[in-house]
N, C-alpha and C. Protein backbone atom coordinates (compact mmCIF):
# COMPACT_ATOMS: atom_id res chain seq x y z
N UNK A 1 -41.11 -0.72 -70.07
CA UNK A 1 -41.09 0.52 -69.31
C UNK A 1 -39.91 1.35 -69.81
N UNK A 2 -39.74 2.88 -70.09
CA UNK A 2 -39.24 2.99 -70.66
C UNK A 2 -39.45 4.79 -69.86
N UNK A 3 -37.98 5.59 -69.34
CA UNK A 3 -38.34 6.64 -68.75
C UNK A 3 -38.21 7.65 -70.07
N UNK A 4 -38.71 8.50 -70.06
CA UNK A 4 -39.40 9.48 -70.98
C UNK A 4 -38.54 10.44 -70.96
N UNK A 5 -37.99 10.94 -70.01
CA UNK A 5 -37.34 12.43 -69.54
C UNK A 5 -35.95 11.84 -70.70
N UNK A 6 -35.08 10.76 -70.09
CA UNK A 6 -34.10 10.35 -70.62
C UNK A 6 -33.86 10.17 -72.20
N UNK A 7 -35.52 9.48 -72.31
CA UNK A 7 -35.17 9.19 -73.96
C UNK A 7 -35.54 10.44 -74.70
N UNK A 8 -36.22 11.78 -74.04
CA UNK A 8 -35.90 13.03 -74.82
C UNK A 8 -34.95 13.76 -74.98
N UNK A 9 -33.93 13.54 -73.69
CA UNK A 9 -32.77 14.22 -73.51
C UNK A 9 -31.77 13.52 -74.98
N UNK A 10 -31.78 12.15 -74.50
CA UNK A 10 -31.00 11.31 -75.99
C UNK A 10 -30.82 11.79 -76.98
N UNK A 11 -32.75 11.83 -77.35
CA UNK A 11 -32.95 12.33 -78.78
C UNK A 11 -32.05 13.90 -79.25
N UNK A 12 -32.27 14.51 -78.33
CA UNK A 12 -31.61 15.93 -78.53
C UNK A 12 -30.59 15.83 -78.32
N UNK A 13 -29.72 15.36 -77.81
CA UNK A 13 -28.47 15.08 -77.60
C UNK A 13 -28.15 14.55 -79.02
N UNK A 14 -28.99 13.88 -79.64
CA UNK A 14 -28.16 13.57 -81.25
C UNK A 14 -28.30 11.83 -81.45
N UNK A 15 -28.81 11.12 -80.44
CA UNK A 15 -28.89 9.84 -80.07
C UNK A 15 -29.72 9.39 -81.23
N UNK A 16 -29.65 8.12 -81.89
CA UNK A 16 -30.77 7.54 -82.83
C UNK A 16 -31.59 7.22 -81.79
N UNK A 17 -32.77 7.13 -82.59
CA UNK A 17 -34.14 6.45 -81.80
C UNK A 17 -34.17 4.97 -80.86
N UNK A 18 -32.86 4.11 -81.95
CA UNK A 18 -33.16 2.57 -81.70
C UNK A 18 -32.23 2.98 -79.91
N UNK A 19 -30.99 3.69 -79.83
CA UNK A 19 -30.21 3.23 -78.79
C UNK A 19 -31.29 4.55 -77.55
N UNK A 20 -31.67 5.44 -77.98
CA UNK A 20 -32.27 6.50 -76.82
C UNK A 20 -33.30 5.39 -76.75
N UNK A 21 -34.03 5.05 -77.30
CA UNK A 21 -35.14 3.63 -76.44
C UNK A 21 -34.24 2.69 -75.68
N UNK A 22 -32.91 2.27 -75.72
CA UNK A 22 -32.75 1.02 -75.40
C UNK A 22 -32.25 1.56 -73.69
N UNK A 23 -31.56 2.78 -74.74
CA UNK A 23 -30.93 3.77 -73.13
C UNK A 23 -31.75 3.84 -72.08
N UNK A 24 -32.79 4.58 -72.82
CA UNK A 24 -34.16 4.75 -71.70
C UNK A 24 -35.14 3.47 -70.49
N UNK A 25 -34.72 2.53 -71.41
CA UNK A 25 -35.03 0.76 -70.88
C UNK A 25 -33.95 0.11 -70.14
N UNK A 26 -33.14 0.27 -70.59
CA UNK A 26 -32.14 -0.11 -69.73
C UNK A 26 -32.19 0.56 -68.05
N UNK A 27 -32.42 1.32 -68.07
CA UNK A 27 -32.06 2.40 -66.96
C UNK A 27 -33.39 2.25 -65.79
N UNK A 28 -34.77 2.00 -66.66
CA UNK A 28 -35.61 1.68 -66.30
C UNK A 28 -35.50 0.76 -65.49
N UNK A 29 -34.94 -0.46 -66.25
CA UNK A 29 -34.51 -2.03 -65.88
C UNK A 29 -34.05 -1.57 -64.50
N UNK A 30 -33.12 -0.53 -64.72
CA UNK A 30 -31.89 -0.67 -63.09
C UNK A 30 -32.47 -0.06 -61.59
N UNK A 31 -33.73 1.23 -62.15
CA UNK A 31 -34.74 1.39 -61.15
C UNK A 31 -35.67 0.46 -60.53
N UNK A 32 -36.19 -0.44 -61.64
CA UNK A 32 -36.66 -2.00 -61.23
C UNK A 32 -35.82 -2.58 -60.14
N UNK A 33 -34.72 -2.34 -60.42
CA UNK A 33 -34.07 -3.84 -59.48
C UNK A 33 -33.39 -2.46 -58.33
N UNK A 34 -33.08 -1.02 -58.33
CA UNK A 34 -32.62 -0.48 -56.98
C UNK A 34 -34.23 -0.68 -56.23
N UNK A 35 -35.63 -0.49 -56.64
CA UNK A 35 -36.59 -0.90 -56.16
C UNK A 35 -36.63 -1.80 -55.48
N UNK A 36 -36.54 -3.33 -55.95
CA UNK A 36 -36.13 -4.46 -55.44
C UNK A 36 -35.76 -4.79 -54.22
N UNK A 37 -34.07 -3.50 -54.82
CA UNK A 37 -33.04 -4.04 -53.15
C UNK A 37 -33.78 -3.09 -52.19
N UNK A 38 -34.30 -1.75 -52.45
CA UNK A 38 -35.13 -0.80 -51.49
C UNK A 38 -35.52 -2.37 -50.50
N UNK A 39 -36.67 -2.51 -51.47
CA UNK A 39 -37.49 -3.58 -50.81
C UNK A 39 -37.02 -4.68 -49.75
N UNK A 40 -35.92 -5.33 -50.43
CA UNK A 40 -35.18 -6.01 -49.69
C UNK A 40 -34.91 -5.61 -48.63
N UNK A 41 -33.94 -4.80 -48.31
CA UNK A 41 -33.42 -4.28 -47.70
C UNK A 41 -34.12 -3.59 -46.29
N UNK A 42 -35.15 -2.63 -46.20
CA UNK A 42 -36.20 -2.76 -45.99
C UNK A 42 -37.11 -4.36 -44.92
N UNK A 43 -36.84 -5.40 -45.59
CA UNK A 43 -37.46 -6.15 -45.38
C UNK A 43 -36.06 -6.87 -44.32
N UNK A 44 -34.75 -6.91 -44.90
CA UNK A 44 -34.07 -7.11 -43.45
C UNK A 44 -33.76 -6.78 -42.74
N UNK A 45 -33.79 -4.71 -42.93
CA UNK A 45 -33.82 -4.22 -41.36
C UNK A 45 -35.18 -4.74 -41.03
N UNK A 46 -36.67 -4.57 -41.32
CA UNK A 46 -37.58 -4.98 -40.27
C UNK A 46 -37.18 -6.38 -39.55
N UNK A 47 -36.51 -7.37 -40.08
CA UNK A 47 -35.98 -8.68 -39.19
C UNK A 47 -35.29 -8.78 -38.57
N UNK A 48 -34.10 -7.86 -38.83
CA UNK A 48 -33.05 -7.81 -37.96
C UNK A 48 -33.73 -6.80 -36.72
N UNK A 49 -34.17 -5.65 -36.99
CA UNK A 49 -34.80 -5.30 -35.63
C UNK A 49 -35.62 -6.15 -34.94
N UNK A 50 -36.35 -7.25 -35.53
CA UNK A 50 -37.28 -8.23 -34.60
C UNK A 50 -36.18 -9.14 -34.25
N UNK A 51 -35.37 -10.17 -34.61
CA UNK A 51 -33.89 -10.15 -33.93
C UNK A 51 -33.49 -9.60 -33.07
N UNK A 52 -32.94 -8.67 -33.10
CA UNK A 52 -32.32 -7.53 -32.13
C UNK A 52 -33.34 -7.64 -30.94
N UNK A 53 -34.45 -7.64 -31.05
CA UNK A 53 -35.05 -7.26 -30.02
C UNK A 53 -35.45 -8.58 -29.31
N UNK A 54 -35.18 -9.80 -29.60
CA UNK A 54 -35.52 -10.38 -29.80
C UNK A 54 -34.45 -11.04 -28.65
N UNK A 55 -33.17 -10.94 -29.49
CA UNK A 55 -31.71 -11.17 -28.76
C UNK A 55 -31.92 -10.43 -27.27
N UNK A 56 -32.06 -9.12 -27.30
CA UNK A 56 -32.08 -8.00 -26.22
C UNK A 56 -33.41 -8.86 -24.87
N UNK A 57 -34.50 -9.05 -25.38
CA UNK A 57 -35.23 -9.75 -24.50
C UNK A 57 -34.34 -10.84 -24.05
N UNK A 58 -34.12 -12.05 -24.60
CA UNK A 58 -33.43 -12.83 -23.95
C UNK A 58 -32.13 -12.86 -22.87
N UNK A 59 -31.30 -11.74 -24.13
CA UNK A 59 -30.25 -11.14 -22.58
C UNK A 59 -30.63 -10.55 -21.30
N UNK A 60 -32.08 -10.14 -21.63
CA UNK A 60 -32.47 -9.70 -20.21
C UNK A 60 -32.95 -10.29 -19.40
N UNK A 61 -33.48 -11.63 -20.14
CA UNK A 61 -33.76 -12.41 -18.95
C UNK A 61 -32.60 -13.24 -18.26
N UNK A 62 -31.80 -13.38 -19.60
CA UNK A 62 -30.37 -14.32 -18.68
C UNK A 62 -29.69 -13.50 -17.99
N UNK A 63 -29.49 -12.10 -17.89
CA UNK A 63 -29.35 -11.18 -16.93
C UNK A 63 -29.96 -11.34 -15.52
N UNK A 64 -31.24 -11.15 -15.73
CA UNK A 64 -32.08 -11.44 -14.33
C UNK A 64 -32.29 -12.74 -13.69
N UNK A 65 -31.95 -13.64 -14.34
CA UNK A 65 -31.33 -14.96 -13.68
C UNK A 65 -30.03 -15.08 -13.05
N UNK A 66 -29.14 -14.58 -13.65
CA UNK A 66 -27.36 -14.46 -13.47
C UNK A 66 -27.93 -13.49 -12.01
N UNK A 67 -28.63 -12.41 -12.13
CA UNK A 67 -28.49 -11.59 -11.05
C UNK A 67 -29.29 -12.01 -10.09
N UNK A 68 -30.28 -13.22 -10.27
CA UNK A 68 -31.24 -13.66 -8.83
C UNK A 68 -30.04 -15.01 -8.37
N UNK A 69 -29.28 -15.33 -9.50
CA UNK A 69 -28.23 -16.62 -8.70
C UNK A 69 -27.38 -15.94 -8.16
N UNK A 70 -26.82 -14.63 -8.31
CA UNK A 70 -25.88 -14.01 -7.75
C UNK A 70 -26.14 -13.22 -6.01
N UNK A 71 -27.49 -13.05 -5.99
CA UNK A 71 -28.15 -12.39 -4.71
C UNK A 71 -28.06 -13.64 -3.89
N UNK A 72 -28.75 -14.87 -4.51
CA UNK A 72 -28.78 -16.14 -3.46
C UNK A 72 -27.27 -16.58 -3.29
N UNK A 73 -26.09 -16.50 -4.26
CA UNK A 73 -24.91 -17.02 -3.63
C UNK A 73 -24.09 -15.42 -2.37
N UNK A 74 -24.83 -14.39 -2.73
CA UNK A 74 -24.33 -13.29 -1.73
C UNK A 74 -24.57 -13.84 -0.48
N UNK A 75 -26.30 -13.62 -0.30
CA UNK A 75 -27.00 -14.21 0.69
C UNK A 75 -26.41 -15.33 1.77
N UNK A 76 -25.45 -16.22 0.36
CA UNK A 76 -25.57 -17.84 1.18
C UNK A 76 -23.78 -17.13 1.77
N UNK A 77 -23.44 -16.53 0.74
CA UNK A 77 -21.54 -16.52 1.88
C UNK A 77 -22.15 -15.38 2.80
N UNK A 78 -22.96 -14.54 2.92
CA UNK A 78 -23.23 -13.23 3.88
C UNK A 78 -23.29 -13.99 5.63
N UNK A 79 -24.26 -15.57 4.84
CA UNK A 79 -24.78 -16.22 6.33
C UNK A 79 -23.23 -16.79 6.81
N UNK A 80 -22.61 -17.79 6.08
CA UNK A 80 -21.37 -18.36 6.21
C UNK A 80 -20.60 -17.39 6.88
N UNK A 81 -20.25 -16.56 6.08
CA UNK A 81 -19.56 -15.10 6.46
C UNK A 81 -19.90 -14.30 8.21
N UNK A 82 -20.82 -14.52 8.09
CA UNK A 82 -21.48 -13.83 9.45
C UNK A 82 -20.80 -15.33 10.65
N UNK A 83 -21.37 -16.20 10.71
CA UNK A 83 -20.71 -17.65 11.12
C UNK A 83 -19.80 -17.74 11.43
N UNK A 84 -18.87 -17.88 10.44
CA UNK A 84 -17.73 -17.53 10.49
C UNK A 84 -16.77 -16.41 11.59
N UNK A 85 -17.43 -15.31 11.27
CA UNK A 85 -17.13 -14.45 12.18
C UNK A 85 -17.54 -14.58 13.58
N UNK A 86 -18.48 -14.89 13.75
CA UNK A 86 -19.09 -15.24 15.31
C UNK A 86 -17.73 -16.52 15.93
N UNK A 87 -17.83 -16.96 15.03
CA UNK A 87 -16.88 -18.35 15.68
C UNK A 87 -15.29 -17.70 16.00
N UNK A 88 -14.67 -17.14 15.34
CA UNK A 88 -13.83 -16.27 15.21
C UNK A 88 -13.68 -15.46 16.24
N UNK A 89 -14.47 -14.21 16.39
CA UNK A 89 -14.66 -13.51 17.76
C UNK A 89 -14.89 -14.26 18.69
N UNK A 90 -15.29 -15.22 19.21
CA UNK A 90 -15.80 -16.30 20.24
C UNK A 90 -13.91 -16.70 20.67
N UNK A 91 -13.33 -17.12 19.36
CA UNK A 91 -11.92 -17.91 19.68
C UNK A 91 -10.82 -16.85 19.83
N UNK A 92 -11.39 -15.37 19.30
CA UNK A 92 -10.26 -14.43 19.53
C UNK A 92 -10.44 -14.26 20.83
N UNK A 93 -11.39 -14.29 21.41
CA UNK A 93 -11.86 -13.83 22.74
C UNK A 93 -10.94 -14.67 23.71
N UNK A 94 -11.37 -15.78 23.57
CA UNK A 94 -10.83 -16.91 24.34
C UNK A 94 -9.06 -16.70 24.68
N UNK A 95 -8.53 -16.79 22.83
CA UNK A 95 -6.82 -16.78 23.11
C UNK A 95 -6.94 -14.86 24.05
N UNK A 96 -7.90 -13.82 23.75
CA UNK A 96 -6.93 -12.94 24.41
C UNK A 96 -7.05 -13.36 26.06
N UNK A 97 -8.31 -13.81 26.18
CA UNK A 97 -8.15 -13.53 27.45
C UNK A 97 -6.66 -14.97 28.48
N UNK A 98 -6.53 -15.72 27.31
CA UNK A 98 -5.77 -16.16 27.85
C UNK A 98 -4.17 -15.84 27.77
N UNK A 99 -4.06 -14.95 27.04
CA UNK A 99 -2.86 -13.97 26.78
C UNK A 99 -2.59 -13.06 27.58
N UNK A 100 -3.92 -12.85 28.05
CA UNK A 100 -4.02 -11.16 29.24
C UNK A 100 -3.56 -12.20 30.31
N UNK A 101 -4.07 -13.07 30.82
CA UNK A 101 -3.43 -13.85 32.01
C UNK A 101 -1.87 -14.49 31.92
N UNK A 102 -1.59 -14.48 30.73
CA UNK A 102 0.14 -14.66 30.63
C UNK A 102 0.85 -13.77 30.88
N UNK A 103 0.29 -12.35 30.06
CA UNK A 103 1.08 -11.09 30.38
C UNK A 103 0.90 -10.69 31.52
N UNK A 104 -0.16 -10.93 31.88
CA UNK A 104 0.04 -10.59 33.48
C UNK A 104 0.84 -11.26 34.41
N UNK A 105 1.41 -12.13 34.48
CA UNK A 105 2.45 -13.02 34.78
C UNK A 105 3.64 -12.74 34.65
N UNK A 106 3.84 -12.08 32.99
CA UNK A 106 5.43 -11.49 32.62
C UNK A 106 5.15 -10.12 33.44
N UNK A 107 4.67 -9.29 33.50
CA UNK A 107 4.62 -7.94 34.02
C UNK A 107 4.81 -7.60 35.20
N UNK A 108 4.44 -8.55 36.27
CA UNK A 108 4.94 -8.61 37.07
C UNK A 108 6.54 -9.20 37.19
N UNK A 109 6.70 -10.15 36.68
CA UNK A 109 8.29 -10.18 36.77
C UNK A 109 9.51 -9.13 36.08
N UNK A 110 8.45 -8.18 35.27
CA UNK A 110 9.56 -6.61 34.49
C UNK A 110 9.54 -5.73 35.36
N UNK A 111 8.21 -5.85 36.57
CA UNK A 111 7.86 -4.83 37.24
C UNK A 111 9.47 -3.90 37.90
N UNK A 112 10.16 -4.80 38.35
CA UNK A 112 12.02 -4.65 39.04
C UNK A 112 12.16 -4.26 37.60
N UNK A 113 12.50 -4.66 36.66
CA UNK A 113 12.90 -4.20 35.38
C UNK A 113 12.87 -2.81 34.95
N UNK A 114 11.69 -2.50 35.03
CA UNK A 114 11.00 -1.26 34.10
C UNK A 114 11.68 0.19 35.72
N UNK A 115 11.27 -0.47 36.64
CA UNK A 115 12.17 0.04 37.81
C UNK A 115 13.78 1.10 37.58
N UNK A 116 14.37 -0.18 37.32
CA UNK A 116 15.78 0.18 37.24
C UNK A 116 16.47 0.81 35.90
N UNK A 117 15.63 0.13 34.57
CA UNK A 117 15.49 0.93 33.29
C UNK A 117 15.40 2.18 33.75
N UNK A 118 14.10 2.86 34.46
CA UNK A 118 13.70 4.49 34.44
C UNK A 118 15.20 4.94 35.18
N UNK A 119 15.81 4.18 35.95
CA UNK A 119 17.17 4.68 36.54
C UNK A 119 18.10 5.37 35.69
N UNK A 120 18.49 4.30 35.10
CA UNK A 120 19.36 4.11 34.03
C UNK A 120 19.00 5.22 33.00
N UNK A 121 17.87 5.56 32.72
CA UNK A 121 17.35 6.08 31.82
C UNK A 121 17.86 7.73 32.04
N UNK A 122 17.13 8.01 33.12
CA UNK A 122 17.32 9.39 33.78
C UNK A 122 19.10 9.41 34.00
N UNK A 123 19.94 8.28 34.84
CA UNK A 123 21.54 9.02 34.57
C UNK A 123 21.56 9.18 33.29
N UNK A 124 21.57 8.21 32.56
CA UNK A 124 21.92 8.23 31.09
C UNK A 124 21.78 10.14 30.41
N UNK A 125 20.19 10.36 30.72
CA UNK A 125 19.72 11.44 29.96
C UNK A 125 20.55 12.79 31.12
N UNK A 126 20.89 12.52 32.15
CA UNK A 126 21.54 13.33 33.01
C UNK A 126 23.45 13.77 32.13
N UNK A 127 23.48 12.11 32.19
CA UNK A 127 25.11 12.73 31.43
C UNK A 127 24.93 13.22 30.06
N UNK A 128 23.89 13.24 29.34
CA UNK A 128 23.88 13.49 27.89
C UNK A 128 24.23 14.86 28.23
N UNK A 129 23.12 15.77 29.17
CA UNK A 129 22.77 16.81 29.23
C UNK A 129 23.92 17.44 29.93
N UNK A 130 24.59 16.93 30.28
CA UNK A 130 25.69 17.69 31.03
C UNK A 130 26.91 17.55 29.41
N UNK A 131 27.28 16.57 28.90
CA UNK A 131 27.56 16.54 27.44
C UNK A 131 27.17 17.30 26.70
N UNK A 132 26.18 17.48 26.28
CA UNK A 132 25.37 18.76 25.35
C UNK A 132 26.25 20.08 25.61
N UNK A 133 26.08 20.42 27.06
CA UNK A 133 26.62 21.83 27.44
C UNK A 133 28.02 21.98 26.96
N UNK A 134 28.82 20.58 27.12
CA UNK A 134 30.16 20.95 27.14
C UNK A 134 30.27 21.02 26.04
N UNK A 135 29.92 20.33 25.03
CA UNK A 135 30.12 20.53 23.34
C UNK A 135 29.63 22.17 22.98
N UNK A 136 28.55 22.32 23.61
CA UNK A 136 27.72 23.66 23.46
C UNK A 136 29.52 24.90 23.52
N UNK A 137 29.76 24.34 24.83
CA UNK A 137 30.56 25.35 25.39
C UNK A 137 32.51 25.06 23.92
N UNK A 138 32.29 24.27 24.05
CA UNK A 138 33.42 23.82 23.29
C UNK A 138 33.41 24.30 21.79
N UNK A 139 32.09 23.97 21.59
CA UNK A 139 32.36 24.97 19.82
C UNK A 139 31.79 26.23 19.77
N UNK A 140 31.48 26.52 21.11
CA UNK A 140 31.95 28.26 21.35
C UNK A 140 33.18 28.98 21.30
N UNK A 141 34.15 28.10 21.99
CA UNK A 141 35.66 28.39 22.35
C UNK A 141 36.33 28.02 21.08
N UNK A 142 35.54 26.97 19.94
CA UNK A 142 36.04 27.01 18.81
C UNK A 142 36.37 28.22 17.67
N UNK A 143 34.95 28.24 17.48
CA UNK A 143 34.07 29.62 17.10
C UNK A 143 34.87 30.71 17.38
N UNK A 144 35.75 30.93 18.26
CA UNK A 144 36.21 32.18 18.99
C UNK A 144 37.64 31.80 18.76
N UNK A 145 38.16 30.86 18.14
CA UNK A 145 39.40 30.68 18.49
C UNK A 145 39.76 30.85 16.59
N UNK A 146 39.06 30.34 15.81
CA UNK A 146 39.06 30.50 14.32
C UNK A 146 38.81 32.22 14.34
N UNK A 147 37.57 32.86 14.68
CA UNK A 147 37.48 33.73 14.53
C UNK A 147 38.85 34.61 14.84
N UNK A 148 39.78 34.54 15.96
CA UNK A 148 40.47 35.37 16.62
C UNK A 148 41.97 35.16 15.51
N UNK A 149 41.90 33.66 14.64
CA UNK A 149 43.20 33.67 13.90
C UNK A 149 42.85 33.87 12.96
N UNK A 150 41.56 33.93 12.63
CA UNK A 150 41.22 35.10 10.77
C UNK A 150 41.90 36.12 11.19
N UNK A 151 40.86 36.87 12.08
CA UNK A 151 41.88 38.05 12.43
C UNK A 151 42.72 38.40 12.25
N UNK A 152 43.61 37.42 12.93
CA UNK A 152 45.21 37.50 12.59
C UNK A 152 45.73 37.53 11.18
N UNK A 153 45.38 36.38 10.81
CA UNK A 153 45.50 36.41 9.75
C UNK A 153 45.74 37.50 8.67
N UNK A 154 44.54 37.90 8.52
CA UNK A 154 44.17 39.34 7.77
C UNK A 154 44.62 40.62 7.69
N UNK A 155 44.84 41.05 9.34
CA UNK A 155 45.86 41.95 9.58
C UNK A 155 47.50 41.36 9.12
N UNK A 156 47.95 40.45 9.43
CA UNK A 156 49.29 40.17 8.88
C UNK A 156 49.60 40.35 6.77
N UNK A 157 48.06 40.02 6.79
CA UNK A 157 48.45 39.90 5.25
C UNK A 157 47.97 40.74 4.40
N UNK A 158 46.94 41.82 4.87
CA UNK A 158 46.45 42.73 3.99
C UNK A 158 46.55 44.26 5.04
């Protein structure tokens, strides 16, 4: 086999006959074998896509297994879980109500307590408020007493 176009170009190019044939064969030769790998090549994408797809089916089923064992272990802690909680609320129930009957026990004995606190509370907030005023009133008389020796001040020195 021997391409034609090439071995005329040769010839005119100045090429002897023996190497523009061998040129022309040679080259031939190398279309033969990029043919080849076409082919090849060709022939292992079509496998590797049956592969691929092949792989892809299977992950989907070990997917949909992983995800039907994963619904039944939801399922199984959802029931536990629920159980759980019932038993839970049942025993929270129990300690409050036996907590509400303790505190009710202390509450009555703060009852005098909480009493004499509000006492205490109200002088307390009574002397603050009588405090407040006098500070009120005190850094008024301050206020007035700086102000009155700027004054002074100022006139003595300017």
């Amino acid at each position: 086999m021997l391409i034609e176009e090439l071995y005329d170009a040769l010839i005119e190019a100045g090429a002897s006959e023996a190497k523009a044939k061998a040129a022309a064969r040679a080259i031939a030769d190398y279309e033969k074998r990029f043919g080849g790998i076409e082919r090849e090549l060709a022939s292992l994408r079509s496998e590797f896509r049956t592969e691929l797809t092949e792989f892809r089916s299977e992950v989907g089923r070990n997917f949909a297994e992983v995800n039907r064992q994963f619904t039944e272990f939801r399922s199984d802690v959802e029931t536990k879980f629920l159980e759980l909680r019932s038993d839970m609320e049942r025993k929270f129930l129990e300690f409050r109500s036996d907590m509400d009957k303790q505190f009710a026990g202390v509450d009555k004995q703060f009852a005098g307590v909480d009493r004499q606190f509000a006492e205490s509370r109200a002088y307390v907030e009574k002397e603050f408020t009588d405090i407040r005023g006098t500070l009120k009133l005190h850094n008024w008389m301050m206020g007035t007493t700086i102000a009155l020796l700027t004054a002074m001040f100022l006139k003595m020195f300017y």
